[in-house]
C-alpha atoms as a PDB file:
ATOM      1  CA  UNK A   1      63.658  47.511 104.448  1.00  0.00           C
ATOM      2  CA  UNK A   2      65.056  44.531 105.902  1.00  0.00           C
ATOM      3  CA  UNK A   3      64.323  42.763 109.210  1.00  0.00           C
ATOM      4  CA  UNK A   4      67.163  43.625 112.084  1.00  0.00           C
ATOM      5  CA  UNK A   5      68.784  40.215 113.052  1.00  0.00           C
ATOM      6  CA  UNK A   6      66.837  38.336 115.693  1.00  0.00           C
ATOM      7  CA  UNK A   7      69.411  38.891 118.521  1.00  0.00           C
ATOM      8  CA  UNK A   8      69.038  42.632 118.035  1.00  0.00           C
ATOM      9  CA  UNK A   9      65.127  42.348 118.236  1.00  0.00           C
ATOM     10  CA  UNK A  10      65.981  39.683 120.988  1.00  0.00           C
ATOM     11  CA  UNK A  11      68.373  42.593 122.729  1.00  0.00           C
ATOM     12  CA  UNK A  12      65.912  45.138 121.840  1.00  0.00           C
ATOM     13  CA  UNK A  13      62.951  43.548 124.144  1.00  0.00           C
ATOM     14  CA  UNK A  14      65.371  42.794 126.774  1.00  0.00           C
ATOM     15  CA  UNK A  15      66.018  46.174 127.509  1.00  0.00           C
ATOM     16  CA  UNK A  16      62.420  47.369 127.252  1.00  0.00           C
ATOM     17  CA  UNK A  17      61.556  45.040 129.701  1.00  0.00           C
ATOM     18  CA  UNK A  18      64.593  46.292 131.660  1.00  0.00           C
ATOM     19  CA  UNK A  19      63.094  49.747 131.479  1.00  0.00           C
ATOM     20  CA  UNK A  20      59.715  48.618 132.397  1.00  0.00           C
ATOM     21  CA  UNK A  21      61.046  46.835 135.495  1.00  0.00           C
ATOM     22  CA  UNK A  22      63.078  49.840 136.770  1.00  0.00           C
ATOM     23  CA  UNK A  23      60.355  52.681 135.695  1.00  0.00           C
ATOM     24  CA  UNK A  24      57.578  49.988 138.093  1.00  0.00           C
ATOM     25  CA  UNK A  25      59.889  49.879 140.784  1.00  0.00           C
ATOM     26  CA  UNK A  26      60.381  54.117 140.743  1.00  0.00           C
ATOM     27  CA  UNK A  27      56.576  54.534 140.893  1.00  0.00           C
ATOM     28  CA  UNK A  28      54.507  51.275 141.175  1.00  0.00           C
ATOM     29  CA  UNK A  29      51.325  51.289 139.775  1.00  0.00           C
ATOM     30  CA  UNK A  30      48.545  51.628 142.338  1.00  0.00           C
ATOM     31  CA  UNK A  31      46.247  48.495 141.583  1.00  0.00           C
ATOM     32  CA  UNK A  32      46.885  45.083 140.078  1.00  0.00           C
ATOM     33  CA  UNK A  33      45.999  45.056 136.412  1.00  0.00           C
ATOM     34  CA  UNK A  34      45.634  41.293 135.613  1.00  0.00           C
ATOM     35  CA  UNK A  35      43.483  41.511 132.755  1.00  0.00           C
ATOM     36  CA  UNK A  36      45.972  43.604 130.203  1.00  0.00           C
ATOM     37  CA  UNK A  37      48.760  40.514 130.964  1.00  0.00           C
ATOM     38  CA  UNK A  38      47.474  38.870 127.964  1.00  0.00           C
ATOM     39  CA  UNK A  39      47.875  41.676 125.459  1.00  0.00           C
ATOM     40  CA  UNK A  40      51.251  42.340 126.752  1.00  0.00           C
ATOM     41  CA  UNK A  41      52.005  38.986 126.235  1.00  0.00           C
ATOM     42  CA  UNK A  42      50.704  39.117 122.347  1.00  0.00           C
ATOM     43  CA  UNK A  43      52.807  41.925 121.960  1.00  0.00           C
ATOM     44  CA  UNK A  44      55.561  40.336 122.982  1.00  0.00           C
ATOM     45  CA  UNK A  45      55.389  37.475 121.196  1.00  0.00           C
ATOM     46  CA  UNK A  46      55.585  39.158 117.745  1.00  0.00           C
ATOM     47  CA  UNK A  47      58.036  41.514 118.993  1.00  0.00           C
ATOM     48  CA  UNK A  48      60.099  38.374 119.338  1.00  0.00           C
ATOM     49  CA  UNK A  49      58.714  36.245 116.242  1.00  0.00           C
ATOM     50  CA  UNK A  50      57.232  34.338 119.671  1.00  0.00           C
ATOM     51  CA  UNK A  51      53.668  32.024 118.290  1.00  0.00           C
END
């Protein structure tokens, strides 16, 4: 199967980050969490074709 164009994956992230946003602000989480940034941040990246 073929890749999806990279403004849909582009689209795609933007929303789940949308959803992540709204879902923090509903219930915020009840401590900092610093040190799972930088996973998140891997994940991202090759969500996005990010380096």
């Amino acid at each position: 199967m073929d890749e999806p164009p990279a403004d849909a994956k582009k689209n795609l992230t933007a929303s789940a980050g949308i959803a992540i946003q709204k879902s923090l602000k509903l219930v915020p989480p009840e401590h900092e969490d610093t040190e799972g940034l930088a996973a998140v941040d891997q994940w991202l990246r090759g969500m996005i074709g990010g380096e």
